[in-house]
C-alpha atoms as a PDB file:
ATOM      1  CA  UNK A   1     -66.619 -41.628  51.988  1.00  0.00           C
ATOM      2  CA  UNK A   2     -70.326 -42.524  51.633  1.00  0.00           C
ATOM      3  CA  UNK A   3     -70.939 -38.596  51.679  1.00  0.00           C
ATOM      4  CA  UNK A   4     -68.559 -38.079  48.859  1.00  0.00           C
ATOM      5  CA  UNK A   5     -70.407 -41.054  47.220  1.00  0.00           C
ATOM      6  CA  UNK A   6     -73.673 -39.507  47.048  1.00  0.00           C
ATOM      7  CA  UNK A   7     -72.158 -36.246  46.498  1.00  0.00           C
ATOM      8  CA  UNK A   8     -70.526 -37.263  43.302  1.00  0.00           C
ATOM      9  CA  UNK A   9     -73.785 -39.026  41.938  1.00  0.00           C
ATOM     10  CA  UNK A  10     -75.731 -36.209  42.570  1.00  0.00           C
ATOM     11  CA  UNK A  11     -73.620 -33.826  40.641  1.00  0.00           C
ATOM     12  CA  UNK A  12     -73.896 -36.620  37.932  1.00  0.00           C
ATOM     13  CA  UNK A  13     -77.377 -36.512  37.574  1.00  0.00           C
ATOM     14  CA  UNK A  14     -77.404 -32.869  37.737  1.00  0.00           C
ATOM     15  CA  UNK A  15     -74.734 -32.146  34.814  1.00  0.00           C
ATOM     16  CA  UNK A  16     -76.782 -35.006  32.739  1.00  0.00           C
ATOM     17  CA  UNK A  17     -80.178 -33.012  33.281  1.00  0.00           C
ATOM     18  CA  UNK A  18     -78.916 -30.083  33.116  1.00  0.00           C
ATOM     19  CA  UNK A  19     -77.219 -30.471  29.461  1.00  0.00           C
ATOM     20  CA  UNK A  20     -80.194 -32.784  28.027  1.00  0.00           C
ATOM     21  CA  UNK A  21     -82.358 -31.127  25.670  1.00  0.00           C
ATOM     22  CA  UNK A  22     -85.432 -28.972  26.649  1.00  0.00           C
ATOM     23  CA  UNK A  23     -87.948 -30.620  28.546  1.00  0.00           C
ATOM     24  CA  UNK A  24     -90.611 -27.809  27.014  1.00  0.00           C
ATOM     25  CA  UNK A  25     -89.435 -28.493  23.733  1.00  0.00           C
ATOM     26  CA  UNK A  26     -87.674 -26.879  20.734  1.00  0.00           C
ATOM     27  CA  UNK A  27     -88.480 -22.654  21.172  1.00  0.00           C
ATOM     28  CA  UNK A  28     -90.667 -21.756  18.417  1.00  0.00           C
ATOM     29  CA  UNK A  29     -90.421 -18.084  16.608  1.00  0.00           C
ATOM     30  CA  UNK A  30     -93.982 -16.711  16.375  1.00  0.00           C
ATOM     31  CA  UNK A  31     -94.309 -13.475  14.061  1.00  0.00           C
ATOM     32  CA  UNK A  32     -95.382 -10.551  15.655  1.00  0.00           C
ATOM     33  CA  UNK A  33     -92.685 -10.739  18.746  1.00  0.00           C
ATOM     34  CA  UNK A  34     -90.566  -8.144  20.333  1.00  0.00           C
ATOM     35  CA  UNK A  35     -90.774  -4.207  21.627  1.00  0.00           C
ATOM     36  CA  UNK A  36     -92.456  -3.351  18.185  1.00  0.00           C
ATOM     37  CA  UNK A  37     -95.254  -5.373  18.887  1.00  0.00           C
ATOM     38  CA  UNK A  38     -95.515  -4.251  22.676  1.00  0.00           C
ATOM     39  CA  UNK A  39     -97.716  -1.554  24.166  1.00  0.00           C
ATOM     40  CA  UNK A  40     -96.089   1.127  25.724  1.00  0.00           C
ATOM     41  CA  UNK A  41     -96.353   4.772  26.608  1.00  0.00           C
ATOM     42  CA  UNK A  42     -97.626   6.053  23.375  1.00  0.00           C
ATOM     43  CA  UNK A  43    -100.070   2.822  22.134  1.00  0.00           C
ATOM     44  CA  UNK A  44    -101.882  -0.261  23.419  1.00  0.00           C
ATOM     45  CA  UNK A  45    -100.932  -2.909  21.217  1.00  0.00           C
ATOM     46  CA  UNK A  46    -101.264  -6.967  21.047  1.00  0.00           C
ATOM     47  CA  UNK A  47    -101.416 -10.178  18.530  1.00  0.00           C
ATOM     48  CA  UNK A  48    -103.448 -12.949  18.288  1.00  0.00           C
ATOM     49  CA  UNK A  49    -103.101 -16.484  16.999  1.00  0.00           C
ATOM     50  CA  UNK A  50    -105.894 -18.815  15.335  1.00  0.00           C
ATOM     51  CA  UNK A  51    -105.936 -21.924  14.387  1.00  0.00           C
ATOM     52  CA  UNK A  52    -108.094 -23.689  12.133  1.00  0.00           C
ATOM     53  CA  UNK A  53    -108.819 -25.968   9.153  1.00  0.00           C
ATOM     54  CA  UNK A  54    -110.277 -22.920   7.252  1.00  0.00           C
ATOM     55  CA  UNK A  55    -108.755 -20.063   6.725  1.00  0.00           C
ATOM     56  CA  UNK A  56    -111.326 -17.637   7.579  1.00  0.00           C
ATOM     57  CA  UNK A  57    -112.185 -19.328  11.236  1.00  0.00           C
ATOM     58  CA  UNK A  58    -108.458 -18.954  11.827  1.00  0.00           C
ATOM     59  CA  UNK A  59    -108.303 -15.382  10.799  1.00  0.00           C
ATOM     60  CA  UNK A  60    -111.431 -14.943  12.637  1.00  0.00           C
ATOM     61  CA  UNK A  61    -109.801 -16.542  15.844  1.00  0.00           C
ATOM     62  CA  UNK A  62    -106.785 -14.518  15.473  1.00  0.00           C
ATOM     63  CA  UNK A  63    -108.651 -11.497  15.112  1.00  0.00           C
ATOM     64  CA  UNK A  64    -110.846 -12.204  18.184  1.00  0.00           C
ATOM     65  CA  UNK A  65    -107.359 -12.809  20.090  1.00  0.00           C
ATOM     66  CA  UNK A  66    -105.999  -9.445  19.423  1.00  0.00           C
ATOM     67  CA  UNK A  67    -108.785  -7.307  20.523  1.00  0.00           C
ATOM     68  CA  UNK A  68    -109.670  -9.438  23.610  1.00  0.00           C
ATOM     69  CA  UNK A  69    -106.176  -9.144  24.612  1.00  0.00           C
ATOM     70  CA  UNK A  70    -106.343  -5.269  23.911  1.00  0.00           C
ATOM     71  CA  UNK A  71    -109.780  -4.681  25.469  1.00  0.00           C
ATOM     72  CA  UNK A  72    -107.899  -6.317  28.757  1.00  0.00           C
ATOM     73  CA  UNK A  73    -105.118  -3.754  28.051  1.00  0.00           C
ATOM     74  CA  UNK A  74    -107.066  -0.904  28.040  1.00  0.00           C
ATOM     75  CA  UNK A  75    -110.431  -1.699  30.892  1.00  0.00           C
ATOM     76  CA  UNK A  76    -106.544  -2.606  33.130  1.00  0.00           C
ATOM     77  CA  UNK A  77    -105.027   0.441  32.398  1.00  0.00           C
ATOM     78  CA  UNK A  78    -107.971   2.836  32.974  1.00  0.00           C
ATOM     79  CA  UNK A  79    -109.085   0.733  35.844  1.00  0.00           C
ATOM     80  CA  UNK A  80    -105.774   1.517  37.779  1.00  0.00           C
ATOM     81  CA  UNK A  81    -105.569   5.036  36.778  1.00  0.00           C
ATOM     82  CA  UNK A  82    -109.070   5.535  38.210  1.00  0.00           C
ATOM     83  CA  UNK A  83    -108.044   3.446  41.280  1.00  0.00           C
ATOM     84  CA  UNK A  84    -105.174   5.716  41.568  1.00  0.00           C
ATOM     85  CA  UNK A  85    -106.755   9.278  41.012  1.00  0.00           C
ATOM     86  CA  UNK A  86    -109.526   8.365  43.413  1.00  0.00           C
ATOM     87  CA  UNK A  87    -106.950   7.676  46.286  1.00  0.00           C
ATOM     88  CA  UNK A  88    -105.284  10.482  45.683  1.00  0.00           C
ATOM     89  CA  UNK A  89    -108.329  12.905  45.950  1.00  0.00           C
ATOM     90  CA  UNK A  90    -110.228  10.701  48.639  1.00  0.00           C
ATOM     91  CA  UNK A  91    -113.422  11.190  46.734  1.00  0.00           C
ATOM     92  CA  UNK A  92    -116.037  10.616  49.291  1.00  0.00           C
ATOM     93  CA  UNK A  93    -118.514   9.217  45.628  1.00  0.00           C
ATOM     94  CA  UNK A  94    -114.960   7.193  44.665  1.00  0.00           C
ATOM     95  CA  UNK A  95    -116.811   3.913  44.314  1.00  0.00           C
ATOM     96  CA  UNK A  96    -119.184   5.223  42.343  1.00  0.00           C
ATOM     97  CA  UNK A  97    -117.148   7.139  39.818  1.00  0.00           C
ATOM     98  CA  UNK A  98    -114.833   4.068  39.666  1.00  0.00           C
ATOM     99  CA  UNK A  99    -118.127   1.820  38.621  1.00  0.00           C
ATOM    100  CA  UNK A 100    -119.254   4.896  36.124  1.00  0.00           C
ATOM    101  CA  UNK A 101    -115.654   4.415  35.036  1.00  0.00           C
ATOM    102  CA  UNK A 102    -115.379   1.085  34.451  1.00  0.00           C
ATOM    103  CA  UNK A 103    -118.561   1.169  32.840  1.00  0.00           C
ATOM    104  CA  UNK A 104    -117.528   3.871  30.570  1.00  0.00           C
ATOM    105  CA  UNK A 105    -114.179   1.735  29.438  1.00  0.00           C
ATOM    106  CA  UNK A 106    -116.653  -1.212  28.634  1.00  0.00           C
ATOM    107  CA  UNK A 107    -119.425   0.393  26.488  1.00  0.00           C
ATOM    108  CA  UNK A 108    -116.159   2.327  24.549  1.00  0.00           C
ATOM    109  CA  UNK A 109    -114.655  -1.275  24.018  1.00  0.00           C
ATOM    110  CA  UNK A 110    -117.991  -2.772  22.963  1.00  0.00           C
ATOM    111  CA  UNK A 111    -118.278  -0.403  19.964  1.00  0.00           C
ATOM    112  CA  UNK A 112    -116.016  -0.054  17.459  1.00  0.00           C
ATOM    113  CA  UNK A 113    -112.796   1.215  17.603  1.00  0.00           C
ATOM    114  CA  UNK A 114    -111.802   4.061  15.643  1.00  0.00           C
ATOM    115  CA  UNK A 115    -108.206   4.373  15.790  1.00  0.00           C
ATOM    116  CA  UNK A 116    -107.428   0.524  15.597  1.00  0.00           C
ATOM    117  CA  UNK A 117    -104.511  -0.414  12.836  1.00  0.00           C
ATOM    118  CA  UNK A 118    -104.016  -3.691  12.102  1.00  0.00           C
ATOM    119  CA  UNK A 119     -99.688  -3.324  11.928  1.00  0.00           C
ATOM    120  CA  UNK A 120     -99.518  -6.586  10.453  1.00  0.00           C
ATOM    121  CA  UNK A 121    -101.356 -10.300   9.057  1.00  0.00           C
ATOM    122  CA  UNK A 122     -99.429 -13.707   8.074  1.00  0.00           C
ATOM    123  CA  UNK A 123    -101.365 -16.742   7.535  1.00  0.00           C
ATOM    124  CA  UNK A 124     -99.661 -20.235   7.066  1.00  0.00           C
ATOM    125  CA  UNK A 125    -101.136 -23.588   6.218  1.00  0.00           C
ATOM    126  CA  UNK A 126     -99.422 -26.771   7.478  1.00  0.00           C
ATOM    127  CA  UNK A 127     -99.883 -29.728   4.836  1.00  0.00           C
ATOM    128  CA  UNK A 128     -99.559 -32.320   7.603  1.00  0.00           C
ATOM    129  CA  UNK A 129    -102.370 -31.180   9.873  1.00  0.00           C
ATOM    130  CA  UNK A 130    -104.253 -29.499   7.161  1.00  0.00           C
ATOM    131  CA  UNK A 131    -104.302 -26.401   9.399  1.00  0.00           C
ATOM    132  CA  UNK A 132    -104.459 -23.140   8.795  1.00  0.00           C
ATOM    133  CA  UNK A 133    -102.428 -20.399  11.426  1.00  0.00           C
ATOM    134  CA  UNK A 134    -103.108 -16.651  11.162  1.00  0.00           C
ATOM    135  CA  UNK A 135    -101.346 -14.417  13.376  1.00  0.00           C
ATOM    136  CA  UNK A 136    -102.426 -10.656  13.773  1.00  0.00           C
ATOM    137  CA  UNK A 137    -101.301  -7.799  15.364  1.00  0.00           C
ATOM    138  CA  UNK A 138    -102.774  -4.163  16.245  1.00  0.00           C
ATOM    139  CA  UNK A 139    -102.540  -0.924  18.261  1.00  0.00           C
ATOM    140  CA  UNK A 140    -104.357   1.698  19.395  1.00  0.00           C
ATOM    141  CA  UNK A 141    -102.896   5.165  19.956  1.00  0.00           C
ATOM    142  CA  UNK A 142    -103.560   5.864  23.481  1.00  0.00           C
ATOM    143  CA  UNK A 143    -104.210   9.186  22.965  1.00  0.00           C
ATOM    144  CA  UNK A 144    -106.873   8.554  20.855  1.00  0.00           C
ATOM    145  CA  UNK A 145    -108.397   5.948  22.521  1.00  0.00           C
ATOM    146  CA  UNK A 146    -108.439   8.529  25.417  1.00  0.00           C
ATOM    147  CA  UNK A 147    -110.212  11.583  23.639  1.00  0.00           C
ATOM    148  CA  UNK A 148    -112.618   8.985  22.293  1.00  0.00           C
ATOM    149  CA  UNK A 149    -112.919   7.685  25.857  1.00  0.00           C
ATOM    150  CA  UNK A 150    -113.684  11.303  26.780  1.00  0.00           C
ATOM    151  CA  UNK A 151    -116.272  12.078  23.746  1.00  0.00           C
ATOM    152  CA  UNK A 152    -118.271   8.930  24.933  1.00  0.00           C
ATOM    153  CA  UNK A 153    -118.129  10.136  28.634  1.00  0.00           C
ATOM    154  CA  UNK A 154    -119.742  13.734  27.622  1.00  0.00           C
ATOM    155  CA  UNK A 155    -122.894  11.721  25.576  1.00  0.00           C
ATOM    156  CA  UNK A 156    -123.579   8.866  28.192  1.00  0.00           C
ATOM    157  CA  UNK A 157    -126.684   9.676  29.891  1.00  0.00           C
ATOM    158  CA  UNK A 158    -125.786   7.706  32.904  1.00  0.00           C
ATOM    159  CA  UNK A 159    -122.989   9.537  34.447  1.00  0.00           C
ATOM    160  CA  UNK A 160    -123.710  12.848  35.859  1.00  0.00           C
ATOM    161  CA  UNK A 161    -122.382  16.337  35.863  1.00  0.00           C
ATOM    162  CA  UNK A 162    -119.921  15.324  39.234  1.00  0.00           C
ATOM    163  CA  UNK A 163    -118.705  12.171  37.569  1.00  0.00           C
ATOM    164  CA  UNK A 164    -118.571  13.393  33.988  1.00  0.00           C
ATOM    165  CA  UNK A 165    -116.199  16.127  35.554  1.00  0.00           C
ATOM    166  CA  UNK A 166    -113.902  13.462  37.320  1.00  0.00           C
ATOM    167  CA  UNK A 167    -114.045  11.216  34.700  1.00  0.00           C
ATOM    168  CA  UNK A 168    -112.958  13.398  32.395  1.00  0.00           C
ATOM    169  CA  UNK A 169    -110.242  15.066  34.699  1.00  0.00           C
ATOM    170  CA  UNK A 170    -108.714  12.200  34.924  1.00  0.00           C
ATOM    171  CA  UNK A 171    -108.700  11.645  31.126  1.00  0.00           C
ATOM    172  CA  UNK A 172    -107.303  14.564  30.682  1.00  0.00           C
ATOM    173  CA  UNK A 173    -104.334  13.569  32.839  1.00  0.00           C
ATOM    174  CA  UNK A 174    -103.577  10.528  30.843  1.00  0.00           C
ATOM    175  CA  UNK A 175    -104.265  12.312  27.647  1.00  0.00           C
ATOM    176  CA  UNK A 176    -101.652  14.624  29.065  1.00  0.00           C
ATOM    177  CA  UNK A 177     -99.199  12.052  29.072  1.00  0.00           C
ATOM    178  CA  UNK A 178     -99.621  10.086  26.011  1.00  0.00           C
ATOM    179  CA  UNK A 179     -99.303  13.519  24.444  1.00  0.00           C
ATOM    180  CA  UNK A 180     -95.885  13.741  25.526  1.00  0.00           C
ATOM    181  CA  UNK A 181     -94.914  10.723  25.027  1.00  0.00           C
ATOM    182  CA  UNK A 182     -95.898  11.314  21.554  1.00  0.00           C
ATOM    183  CA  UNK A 183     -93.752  14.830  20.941  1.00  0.00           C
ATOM    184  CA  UNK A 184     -90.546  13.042  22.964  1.00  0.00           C
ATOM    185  CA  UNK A 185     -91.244  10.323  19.693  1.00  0.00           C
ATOM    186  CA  UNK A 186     -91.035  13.406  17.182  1.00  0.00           C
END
């Protein structure tokens, strides 16, 4: 009987907490959300959020946000793709191409990127806090990101003729795919 006691509270307190509201809260809609805002086969993509009481730190924030979280995107990407050509092939220099690699995926991130589109901007100000939020989103077309990544690998004085050839070999190979990707879109 005791065991069907406890039993029975148990459940109890389980059904309660279980149809009580949200500990996290009330879900919030963000703009910028869902598959058209996610990178996939054909372009990096990512949004940021800022938050401020003017307008242009927020934006400023936002912007920052975006491209952080696509520089991550891309220096991931290439970094696994380099990883995974280089066990493949059992390059006995591996370590070193990966580091020539990396490096390459860094400097190309630290400059300006060409093919960057900003797909979208909404900025709202909240009375109460006197707050402004700006959300932004962009993308980068892989493959374009990729020849770039290429162009930048033939003019870097740092990587020579052996690595340049790898690096760019394995380049090609993604470039290969995005380009696919792109005529299975058309």
């Amino acid at each position: 009987m005791k065991t069907l006691n406890t039993l029975a509270i148990i459940m109890s307190v389980v059904l309660v907490w279980s149809c009580s509201p949200s500990q996290l809260g009330k879900k919030v809609k963000e703009p910028f959300q869902g598959n058209a805002y996610e990178s996939n086969n054909r372009f990096f993509r990512a949004t940021g959020k800022g938050v401020s009481s003017q307008d242009n730190i927020a934006r400023g924030k936002a912007d920052m946000d975006a491209k952080t979280q696509l520089a991550g995107q891309v220096n991931t990407t290439m970094k696994q793709v380099a990883d995974q050509y280089l066990g493949q092939t059992e390059n006995e220099k591996g370590a070193d191409v990966a580091d020539k690699f990396q490096s390459l995926v860094r400097q190309v991130m630290n400059t300006d990127m060409a093919d960057l589109r900003k797909m979208g901007e909404e900025k709202y100000f909240n009375a109460k806090t006197n707050e402004y939020s700006v959300f932004i989103a962009y993308e980068i077309k892989k493959n374009a990101m990729l020849r770039f990544m290429k162009k930048q690998a033939k003019t870097d004085k740092t990587i020579d003729e052996r690595q340049r050839e790898v690096i760019e070999k394995i380049i090609d190979e993604e470039l290969k795919k995005a380009d696919e990707a792109d005529q299975d879109e058309s």
